[in-house]
PDB file of N, CA and C in Angstrom:
ATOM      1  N   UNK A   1      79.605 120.966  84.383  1.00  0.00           N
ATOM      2  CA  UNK A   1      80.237 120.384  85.551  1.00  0.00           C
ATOM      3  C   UNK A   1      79.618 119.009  85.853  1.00  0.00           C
ATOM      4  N   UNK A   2      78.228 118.889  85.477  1.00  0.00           N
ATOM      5  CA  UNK A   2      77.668 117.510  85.535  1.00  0.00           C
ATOM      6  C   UNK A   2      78.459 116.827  84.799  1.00  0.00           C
ATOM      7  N   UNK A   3      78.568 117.115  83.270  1.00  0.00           N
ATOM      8  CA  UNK A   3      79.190 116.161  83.171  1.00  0.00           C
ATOM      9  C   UNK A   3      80.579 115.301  83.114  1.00  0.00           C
ATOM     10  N   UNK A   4      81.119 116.458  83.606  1.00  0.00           N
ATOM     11  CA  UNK A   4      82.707 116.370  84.099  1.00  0.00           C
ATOM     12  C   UNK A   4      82.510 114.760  85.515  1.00  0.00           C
ATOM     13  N   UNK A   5      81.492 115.568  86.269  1.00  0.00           N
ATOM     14  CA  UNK A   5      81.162 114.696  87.802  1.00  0.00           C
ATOM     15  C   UNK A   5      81.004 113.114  86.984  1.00  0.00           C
ATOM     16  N   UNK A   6      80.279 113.122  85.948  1.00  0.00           N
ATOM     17  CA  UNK A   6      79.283 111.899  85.688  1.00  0.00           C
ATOM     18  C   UNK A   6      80.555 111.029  85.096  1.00  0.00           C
ATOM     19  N   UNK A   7      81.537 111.718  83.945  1.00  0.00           N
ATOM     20  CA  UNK A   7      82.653 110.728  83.706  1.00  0.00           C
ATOM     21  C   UNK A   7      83.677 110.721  84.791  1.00  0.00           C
ATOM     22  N   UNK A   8      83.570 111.152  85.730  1.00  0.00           N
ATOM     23  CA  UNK A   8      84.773 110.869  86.979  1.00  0.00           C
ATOM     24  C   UNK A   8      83.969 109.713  87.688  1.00  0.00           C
ATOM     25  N   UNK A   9      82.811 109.300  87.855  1.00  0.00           N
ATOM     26  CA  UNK A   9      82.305 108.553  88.326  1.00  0.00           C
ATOM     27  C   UNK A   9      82.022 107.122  87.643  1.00  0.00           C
ATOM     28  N   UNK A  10      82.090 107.165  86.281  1.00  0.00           N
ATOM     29  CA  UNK A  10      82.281 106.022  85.397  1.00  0.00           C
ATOM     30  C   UNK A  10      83.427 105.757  85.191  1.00  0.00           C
ATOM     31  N   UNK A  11      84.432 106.842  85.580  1.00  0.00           N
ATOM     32  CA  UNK A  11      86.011 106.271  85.628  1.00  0.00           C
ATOM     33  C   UNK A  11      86.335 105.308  87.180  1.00  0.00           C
ATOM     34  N   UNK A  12      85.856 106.233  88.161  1.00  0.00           N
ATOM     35  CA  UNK A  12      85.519 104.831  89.388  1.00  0.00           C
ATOM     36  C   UNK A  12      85.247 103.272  89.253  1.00  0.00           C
ATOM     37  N   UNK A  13      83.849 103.811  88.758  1.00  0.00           N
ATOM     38  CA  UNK A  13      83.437 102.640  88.573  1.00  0.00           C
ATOM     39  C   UNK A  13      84.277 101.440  87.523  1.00  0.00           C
ATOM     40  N   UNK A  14      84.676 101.943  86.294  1.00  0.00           N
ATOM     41  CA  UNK A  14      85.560 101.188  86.022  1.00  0.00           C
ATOM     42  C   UNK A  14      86.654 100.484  86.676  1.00  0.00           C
ATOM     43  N   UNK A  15      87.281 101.570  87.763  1.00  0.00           N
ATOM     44  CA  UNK A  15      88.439 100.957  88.182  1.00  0.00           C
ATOM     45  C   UNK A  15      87.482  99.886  88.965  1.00  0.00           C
ATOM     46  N   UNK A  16      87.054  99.936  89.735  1.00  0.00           N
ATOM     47  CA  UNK A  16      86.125  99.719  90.426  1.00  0.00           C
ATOM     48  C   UNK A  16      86.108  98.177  89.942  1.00  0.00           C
ATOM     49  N   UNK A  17      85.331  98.200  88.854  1.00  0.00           N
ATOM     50  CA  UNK A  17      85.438  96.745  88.065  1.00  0.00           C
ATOM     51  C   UNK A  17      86.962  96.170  87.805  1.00  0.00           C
ATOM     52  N   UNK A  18      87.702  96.780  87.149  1.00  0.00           N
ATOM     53  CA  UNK A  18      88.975  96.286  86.999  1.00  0.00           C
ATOM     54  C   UNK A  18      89.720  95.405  87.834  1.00  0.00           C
ATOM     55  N   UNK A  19      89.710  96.129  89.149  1.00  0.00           N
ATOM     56  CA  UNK A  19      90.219  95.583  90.345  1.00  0.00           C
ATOM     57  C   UNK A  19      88.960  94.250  90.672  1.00  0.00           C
ATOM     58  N   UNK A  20      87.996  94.300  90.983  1.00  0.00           N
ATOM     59  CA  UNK A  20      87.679  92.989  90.787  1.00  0.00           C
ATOM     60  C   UNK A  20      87.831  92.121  90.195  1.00  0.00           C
ATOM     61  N   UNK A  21      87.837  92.124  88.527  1.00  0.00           N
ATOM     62  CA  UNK A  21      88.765  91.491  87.610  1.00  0.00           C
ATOM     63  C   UNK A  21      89.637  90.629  87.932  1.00  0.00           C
ATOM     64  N   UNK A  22      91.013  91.654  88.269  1.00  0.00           N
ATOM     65  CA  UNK A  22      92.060  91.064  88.506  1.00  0.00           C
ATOM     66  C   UNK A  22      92.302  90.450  89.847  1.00  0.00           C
ATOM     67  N   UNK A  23      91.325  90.939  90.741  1.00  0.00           N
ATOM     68  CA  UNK A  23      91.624  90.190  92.154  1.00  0.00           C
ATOM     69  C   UNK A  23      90.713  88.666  91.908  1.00  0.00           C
ATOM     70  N   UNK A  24      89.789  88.434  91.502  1.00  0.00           N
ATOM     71  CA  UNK A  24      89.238  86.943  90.316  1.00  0.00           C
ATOM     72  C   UNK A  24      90.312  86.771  89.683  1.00  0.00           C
ATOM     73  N   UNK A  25      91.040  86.849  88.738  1.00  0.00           N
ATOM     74  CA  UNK A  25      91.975  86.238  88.374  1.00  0.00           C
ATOM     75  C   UNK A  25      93.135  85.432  89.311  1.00  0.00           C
ATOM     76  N   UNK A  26      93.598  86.557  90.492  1.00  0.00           N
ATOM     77  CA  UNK A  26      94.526  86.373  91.354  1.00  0.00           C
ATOM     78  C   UNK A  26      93.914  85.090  92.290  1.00  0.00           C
ATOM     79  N   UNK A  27      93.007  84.884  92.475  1.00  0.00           N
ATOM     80  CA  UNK A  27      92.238  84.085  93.207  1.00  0.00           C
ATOM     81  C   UNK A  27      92.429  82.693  92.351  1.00  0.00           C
ATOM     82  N   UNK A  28      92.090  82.713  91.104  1.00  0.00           N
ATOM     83  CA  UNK A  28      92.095  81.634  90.220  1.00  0.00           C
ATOM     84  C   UNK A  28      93.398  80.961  89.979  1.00  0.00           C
ATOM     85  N   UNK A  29      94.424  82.053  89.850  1.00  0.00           N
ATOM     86  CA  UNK A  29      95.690  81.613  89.992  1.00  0.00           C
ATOM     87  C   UNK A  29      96.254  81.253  90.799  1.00  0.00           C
ATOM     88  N   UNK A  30      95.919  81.380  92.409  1.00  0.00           N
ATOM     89  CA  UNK A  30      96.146  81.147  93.656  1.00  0.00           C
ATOM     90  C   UNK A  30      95.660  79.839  94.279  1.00  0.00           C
ATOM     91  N   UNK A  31      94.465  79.696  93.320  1.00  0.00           N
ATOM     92  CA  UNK A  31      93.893  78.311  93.556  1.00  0.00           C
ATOM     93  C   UNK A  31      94.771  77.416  92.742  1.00  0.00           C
ATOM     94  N   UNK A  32      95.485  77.462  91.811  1.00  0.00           N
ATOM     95  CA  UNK A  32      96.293  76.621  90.658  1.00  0.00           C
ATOM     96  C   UNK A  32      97.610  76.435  91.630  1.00  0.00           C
ATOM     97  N   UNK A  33      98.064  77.749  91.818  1.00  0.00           N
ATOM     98  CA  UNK A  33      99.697  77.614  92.331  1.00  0.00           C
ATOM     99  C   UNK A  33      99.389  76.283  93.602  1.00  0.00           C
ATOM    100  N   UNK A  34      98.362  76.404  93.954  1.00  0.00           N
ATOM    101  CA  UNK A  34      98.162  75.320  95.353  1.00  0.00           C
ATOM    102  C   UNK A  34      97.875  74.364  95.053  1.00  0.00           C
ATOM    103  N   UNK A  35      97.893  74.040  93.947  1.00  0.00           N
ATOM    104  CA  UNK A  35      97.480  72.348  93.530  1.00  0.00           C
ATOM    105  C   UNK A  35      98.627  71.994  92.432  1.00  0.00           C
ATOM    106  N   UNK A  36      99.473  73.450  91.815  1.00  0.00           N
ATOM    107  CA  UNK A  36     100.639  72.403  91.272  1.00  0.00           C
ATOM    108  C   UNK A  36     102.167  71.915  92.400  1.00  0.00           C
ATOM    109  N   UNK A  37     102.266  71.081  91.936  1.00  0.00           N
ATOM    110  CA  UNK A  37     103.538  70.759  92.971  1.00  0.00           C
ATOM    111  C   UNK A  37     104.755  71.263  92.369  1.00  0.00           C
ATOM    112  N   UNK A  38     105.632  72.047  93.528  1.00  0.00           N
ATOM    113  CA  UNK A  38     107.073  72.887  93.170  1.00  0.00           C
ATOM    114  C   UNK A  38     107.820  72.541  92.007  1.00  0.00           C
ATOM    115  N   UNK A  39     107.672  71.141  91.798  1.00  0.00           N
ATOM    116  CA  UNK A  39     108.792  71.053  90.724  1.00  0.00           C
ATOM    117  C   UNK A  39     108.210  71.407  89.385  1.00  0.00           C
ATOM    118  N   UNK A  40     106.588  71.228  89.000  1.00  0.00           N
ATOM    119  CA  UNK A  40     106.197  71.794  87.892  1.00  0.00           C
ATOM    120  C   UNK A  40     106.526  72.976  87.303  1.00  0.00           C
ATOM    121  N   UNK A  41     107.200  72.570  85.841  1.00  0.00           N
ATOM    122  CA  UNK A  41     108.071  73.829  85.314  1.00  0.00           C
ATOM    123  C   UNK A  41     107.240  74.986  85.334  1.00  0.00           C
ATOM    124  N   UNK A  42     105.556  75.500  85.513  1.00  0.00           N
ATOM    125  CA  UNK A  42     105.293  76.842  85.249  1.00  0.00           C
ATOM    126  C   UNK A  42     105.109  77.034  86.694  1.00  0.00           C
ATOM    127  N   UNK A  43     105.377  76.518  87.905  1.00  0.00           N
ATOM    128  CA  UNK A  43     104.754  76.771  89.288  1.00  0.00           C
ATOM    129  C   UNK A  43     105.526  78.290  89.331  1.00  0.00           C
ATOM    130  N   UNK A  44     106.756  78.408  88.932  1.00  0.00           N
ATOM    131  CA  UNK A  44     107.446  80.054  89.835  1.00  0.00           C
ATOM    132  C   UNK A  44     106.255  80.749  88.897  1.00  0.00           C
ATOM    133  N   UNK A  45     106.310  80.831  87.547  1.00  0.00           N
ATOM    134  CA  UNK A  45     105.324  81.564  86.631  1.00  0.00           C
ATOM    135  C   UNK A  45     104.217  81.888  87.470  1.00  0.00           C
ATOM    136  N   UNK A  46     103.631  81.123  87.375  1.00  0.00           N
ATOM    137  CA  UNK A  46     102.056  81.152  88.181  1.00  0.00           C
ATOM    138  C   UNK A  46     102.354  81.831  89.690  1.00  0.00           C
ATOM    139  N   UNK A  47     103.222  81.742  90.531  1.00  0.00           N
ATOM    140  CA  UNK A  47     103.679  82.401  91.433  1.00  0.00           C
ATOM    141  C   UNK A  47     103.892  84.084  91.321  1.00  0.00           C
ATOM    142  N   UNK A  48     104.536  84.227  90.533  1.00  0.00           N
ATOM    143  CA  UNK A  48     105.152  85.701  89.572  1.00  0.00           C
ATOM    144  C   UNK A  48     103.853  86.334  89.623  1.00  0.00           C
ATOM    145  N   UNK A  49     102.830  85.337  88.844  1.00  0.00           N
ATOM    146  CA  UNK A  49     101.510  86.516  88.533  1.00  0.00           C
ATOM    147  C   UNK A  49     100.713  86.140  89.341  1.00  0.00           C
ATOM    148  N   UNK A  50     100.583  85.918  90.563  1.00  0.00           N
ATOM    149  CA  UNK A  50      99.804  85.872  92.050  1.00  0.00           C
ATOM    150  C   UNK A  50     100.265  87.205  92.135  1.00  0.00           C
ATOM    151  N   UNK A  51     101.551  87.298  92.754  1.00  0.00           N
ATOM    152  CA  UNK A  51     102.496  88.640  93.076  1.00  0.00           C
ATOM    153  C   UNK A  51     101.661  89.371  92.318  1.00  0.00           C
ATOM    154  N   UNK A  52     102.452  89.655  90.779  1.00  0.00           N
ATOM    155  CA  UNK A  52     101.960  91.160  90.153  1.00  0.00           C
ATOM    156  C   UNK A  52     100.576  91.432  89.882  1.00  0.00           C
ATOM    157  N   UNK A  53      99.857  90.280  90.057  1.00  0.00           N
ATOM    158  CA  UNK A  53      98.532  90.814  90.476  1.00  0.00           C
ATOM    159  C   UNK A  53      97.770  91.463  91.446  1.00  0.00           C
ATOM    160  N   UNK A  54      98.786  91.215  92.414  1.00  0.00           N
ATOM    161  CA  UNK A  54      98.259  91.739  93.809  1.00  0.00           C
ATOM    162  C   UNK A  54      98.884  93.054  93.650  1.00  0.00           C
ATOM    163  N   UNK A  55     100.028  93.160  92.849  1.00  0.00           N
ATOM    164  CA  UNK A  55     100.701  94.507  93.226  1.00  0.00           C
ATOM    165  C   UNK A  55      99.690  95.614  91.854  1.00  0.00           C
ATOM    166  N   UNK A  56      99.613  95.321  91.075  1.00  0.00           N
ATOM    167  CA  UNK A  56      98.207  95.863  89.937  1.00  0.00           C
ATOM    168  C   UNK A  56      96.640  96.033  90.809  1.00  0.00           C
ATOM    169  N   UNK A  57      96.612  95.166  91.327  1.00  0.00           N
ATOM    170  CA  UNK A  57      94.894  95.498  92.367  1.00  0.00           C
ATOM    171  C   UNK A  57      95.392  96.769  93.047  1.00  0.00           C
ATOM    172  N   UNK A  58      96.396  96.999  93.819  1.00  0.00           N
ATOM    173  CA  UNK A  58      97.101  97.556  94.478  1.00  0.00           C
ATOM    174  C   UNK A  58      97.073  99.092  94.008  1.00  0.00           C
ATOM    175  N   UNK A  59      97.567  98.973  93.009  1.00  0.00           N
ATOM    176  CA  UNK A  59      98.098 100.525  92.384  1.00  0.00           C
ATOM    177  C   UNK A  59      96.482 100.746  91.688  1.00  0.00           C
ATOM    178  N   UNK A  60      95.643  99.855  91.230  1.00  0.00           N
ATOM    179  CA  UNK A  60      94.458 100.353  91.000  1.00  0.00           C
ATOM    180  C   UNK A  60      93.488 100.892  91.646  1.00  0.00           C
ATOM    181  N   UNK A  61      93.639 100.340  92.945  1.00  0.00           N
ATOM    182  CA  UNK A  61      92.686 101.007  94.014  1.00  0.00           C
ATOM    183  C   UNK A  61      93.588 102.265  94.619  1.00  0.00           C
ATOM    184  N   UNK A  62      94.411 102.096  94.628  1.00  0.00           N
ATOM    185  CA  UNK A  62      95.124 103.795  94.727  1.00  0.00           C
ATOM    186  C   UNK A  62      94.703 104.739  94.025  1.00  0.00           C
ATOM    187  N   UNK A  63      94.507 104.051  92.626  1.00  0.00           N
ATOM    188  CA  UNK A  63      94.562 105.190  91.667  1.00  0.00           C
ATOM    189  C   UNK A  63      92.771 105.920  91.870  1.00  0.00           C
ATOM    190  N   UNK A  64      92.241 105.058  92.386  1.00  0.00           N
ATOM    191  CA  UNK A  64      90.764 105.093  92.615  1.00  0.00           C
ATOM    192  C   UNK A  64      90.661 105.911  93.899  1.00  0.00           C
ATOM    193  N   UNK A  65      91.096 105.427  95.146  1.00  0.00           N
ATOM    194  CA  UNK A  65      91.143 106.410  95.800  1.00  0.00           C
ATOM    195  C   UNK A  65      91.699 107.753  95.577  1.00  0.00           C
ATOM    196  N   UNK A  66      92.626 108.081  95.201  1.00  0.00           N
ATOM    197  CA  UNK A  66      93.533 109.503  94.363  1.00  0.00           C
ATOM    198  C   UNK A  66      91.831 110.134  93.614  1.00  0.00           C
ATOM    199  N   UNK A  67      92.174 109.350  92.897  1.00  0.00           N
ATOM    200  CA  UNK A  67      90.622 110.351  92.418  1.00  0.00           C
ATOM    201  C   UNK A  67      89.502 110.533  92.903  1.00  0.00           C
ATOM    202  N   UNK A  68      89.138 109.521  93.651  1.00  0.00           N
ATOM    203  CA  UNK A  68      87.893 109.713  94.781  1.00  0.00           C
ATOM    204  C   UNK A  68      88.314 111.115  95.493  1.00  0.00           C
ATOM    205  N   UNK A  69      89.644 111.292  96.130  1.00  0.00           N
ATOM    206  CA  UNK A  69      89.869 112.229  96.918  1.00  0.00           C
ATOM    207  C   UNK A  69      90.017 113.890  96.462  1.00  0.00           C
ATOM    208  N   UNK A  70      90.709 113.537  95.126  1.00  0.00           N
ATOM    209  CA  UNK A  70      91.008 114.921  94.481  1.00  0.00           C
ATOM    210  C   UNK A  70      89.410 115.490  93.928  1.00  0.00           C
ATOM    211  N   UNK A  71      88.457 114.467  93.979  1.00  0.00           N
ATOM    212  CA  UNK A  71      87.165 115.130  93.582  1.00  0.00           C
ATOM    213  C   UNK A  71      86.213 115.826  94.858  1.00  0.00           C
ATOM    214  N   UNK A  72      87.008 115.002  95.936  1.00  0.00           N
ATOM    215  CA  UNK A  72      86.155 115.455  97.041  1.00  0.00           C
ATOM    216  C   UNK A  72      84.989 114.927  97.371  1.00  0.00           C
ATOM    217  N   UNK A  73      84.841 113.298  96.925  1.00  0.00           N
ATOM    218  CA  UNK A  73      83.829 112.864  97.124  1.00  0.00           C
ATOM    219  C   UNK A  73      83.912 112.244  98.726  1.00  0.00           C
ATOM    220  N   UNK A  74      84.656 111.959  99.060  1.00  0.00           N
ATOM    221  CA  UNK A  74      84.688 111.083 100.570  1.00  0.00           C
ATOM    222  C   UNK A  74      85.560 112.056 101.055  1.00  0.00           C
ATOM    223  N   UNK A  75      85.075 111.864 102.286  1.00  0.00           N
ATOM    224  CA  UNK A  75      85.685 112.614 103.334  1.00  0.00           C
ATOM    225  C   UNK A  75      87.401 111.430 103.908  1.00  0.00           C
ATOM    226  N   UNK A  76      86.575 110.260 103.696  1.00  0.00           N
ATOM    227  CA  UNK A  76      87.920 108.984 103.670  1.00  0.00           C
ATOM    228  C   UNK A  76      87.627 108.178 102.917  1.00  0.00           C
ATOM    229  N   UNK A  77      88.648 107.316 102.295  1.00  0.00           N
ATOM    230  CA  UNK A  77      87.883 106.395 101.637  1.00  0.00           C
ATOM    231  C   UNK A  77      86.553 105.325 102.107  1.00  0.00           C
ATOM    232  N   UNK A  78      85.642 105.305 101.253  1.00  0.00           N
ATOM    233  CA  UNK A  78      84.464 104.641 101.932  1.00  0.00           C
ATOM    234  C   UNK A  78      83.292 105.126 102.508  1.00  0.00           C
ATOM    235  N   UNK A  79      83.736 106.827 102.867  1.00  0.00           N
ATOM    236  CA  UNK A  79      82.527 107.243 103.562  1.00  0.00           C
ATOM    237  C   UNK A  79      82.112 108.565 103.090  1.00  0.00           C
ATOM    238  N   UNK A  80      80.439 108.396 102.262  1.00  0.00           N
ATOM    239  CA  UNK A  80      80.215 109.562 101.552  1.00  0.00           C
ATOM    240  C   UNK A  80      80.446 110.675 102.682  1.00  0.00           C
ATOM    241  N   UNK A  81      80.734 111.823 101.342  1.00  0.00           N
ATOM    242  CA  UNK A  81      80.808 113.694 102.281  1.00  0.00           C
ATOM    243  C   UNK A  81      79.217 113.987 102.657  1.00  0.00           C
TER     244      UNK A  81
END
């Protein structure tokens, strides 16, 4: 059962990282979309993946909480049992 606990907790932590990842990326791209001007042909592009990045951070920290919860580690997200 330890080590069932120990890879549910390196699966966290991964997401964990992931979502930082991509919310650094989203940031980087967010800083670009604001310095190209509208008519530049990749500005909607770079726009597009602001969006689906936010909506990927999104479903990743879900997926993190979902498993935080189904393990029974927090009573809510954020606050040890």
């Amino acid at each position: 059962q330890f080590n069932f606990l120990y890879q549910a907790m390196a699966r966290i932590s991964a997401l964990d990282d992931a979502v930082g990842r991509i919310d650094d990326v989203r940031d980087q791209l967010g800083s670009l979309e604001r310095r190209l001007p509208e008519s530049f042909p990749g500005a909607g592009w770079v726009d597009e993946a602001v969006e689906e990045s936010a909506r990927l951070s999104g479903r990743l920290q879900e997926a993190r909480d979902g498993l935080i919860q189904e393990l029974g580690l927090f009573d809510q997200p954020g606050r040890v049992r």
